[in-house]
Protein backbone atom coordinates (compact mmCIF):
# COMPACT_ATOMS: atom_id res chain seq x y z
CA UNK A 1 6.25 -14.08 20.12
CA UNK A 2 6.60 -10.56 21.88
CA UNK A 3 9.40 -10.02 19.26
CA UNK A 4 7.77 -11.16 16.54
CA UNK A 5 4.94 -8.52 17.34
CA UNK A 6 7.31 -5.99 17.56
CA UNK A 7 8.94 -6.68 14.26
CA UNK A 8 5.06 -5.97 12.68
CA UNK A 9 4.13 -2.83 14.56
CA UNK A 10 7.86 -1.59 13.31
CA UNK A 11 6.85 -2.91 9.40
CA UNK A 12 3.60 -1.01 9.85
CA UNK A 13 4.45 2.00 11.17
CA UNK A 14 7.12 2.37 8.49
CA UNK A 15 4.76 1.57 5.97
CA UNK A 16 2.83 4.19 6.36
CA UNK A 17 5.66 6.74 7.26
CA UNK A 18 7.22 5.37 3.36
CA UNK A 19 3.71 6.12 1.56
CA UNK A 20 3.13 9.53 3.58
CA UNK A 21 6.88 11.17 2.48
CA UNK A 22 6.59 9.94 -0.61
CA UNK A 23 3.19 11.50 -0.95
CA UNK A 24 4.61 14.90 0.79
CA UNK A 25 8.02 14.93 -1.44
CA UNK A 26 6.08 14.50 -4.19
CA UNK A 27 3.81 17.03 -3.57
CA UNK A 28 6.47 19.74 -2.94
CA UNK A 29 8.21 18.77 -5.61
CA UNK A 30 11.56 17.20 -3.90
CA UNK A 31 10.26 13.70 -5.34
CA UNK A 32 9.52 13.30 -9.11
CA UNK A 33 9.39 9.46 -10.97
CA UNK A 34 12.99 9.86 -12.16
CA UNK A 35 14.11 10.18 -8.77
CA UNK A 36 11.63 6.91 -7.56
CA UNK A 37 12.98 4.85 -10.18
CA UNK A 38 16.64 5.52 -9.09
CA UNK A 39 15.99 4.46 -5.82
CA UNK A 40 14.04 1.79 -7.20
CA UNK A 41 17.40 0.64 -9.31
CA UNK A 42 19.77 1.73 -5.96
CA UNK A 43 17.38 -1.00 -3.73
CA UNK A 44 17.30 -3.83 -6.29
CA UNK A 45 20.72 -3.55 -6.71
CA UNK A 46 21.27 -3.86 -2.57
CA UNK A 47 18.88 -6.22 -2.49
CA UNK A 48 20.51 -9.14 -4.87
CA UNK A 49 24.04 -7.76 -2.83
CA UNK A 50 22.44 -8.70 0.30
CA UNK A 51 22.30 -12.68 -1.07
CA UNK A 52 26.18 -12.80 -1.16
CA UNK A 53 27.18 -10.25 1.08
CA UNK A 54 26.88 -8.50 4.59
CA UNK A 55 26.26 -4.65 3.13
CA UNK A 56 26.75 -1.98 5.56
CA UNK A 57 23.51 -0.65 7.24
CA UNK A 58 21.48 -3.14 5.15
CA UNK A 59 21.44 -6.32 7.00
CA UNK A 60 20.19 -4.07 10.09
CA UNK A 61 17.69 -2.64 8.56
CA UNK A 62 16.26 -5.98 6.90
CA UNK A 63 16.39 -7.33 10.12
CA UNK A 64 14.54 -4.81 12.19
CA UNK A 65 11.61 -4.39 9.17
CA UNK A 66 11.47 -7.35 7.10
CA UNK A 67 9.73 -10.94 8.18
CA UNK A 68 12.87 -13.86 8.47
CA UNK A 69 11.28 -16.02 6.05
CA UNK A 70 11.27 -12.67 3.25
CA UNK A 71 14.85 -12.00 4.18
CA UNK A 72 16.11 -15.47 2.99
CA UNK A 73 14.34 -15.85 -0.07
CA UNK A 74 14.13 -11.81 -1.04
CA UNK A 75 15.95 -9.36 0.90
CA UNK A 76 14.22 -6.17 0.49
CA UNK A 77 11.43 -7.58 -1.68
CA UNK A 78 8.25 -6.01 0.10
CA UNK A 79 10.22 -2.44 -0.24
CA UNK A 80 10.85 -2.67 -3.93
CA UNK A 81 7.28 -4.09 -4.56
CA UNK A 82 5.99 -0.74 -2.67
CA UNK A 83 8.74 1.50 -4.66
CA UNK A 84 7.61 -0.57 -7.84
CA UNK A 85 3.22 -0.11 -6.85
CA UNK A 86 3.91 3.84 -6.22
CA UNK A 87 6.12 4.32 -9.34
CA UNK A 88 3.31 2.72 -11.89
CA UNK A 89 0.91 4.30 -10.28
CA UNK A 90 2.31 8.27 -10.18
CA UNK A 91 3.46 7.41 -14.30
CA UNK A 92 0.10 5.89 -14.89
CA UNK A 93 -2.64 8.22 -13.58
CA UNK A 94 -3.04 11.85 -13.28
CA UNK A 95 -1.36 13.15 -10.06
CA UNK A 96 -4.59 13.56 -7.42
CA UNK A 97 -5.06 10.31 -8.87
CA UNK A 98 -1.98 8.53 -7.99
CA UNK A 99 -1.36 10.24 -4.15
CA UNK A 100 -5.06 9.36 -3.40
CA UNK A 101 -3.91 5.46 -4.47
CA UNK A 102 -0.46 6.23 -2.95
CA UNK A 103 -2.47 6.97 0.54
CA UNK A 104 -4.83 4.13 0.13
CA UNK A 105 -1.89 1.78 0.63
CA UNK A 106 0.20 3.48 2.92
CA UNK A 107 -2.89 4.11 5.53
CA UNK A 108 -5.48 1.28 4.91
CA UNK A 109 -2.83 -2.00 4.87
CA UNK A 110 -1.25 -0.26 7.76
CA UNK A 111 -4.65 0.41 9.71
CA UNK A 112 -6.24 -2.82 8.78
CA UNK A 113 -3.57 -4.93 9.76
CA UNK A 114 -3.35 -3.09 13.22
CA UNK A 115 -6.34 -2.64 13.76
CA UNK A 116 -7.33 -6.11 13.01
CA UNK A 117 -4.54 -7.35 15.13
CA UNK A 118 -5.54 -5.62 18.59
CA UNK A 119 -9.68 -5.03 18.14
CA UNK A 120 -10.53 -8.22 15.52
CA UNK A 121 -12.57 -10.42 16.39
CA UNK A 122 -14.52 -11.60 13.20
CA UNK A 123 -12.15 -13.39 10.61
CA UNK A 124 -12.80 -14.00 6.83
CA UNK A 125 -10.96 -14.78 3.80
CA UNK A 126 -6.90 -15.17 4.19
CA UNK A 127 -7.44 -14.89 8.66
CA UNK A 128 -8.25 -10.95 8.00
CA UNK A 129 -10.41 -9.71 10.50
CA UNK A 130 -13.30 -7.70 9.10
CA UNK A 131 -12.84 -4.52 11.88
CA UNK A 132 -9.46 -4.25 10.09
CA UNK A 133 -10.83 -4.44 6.78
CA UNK A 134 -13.83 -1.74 7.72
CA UNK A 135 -11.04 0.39 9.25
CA UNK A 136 -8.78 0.47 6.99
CA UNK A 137 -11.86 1.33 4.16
CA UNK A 138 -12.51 4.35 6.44
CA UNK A 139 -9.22 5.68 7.11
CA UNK A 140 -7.74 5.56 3.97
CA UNK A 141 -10.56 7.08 2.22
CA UNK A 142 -10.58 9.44 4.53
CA UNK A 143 -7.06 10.39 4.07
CA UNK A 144 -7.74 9.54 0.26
CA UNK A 145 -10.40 12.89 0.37
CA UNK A 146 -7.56 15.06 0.52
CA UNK A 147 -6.59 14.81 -2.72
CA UNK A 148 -10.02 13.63 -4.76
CA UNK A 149 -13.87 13.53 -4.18
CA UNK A 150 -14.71 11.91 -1.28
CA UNK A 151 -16.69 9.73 -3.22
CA UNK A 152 -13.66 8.21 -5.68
CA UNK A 153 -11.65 8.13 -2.43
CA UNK A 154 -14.01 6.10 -0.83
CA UNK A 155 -14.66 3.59 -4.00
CA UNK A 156 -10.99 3.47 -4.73
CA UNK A 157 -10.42 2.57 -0.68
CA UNK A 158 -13.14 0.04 -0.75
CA UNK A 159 -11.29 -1.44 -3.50
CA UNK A 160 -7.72 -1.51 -2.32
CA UNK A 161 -9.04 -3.08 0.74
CA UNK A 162 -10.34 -5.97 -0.60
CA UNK A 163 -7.35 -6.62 -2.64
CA UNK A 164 -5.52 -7.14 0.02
CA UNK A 165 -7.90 -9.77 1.03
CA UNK A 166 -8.28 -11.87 -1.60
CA UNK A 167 -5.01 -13.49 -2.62
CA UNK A 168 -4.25 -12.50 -6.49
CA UNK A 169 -1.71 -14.72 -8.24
CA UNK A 170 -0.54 -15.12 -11.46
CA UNK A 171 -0.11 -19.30 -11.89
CA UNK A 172 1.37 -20.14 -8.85
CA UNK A 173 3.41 -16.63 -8.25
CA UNK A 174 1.11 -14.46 -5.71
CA UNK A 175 1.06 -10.96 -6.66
CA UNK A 176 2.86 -8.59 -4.03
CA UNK A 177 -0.34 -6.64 -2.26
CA UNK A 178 2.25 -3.24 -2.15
CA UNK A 179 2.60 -3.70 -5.87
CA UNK A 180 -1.26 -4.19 -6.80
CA UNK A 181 -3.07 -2.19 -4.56
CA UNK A 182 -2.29 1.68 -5.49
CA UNK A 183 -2.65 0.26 -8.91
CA UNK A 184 -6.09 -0.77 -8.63
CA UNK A 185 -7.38 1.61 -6.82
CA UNK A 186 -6.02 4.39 -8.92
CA UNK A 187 -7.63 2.38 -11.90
CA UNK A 188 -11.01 2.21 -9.53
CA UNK A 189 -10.91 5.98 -9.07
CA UNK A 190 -9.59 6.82 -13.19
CA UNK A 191 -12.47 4.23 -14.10
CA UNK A 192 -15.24 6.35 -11.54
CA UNK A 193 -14.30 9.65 -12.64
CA UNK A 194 -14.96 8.92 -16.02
CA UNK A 195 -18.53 6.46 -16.22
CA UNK A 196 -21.90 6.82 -14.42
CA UNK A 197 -20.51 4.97 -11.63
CA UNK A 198 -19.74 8.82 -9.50
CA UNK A 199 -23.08 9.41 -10.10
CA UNK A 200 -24.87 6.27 -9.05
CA UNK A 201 -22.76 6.72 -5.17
CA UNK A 202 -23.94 10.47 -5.26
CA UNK A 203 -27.48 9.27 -5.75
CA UNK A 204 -27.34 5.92 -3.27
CA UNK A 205 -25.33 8.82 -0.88
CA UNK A 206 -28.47 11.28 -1.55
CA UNK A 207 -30.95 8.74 -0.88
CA UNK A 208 -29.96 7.37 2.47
């Protein structure tokens, strides 16, 4: 048990480490999409390796950040899906767009799922615990607010958060919540900055 508690506060912490230098690298311009998708391409490529053979350095790291059950059927898988979420995302949306998203996953799955680990005590859909969930909302749009309005930050985070909640699949394949939920959000905040809806949470935010 203790080690399997380890093994998440190591996948969480990295998580949001991953999201945060990508955000940085990009931002100073050390990180561009060309360079994401080569890594992207370098991982996969590891990652269908790792079914045959024992590759240097990989098989340590897999088993230090990865769940056991992942590592048999996927090596790597919840990487790549993160690579793949913050890849569509920066090629999709305008940059402030994107590292807001970016953010959103690294620092509200991260918070959420530690949060509602430790301090939960109110479960909902999927076992999530709704401290985690309010948490995460905060903290990522907080973080979020560094690179757009506090009010798309805040939508977009609301958003992301309760993707990871609900369980989205296509048939019976379940859609990879590091893959989906810069994606949405960034739509959230490209859909908010361009309707009425900015200006309906700047008059709700006015009137209370």
């Amino acid at each position: 048990m203790e080690e399997k508690e380890s093994l998440e506060r190591r996948r969480q912490v990295f998580h949001l480490l991953l999201g945060t230098f990508i955000v940085i690298l990009y931002k100073i311009g050390i990180l561009n999409t060309s360079i994401l998708f080569i890594i992207f391409l370098a991982g996969f490529t590891l990652s269908v390796l790792s079914f045959r053979y024992n590759v240097p350095g990989i098989k340590w790291f897999l088993k230090r950040f990865e769940r056991e059950e992942d590592f048999k059927k996927s090596p790597g898988k919840g990487c790549l899906m993160y690579i793949s979420g913050v890849l569509i995302t920066l090629l999709v949306f305008k940059e402030e767009i994107a590292l807001a998203a970016i953010m959103i996953l690294a620092v509200g799955d991260s918070v959420s799922h530690m949060i509602g680990k430790y301090f939960g005590r109110y479960k909902f859909s999927n076992a999530k615990h709704l401290e985690g969930t309010l948490a995460g909302i905060f903290f990522a749009g907080l973080v979020a607010s560094m690179f757009v309005d506090y009010k798309l930050a805040f939508i977009g985070s609301v958003v992301g958060m309760l993707t990871e909640v609900v369980d989205l699949k296509i048939g019976k394949m379940e859609i990879d919540d590091n893959l989906i939920i810069p994606i949405l959000a960034g739509l959230t905040m490209h859909l908010a900055q361009n309707t009425a809806i900015t200006g309906l949470v700047t008059a709700i935010a006015g009137f209370v």
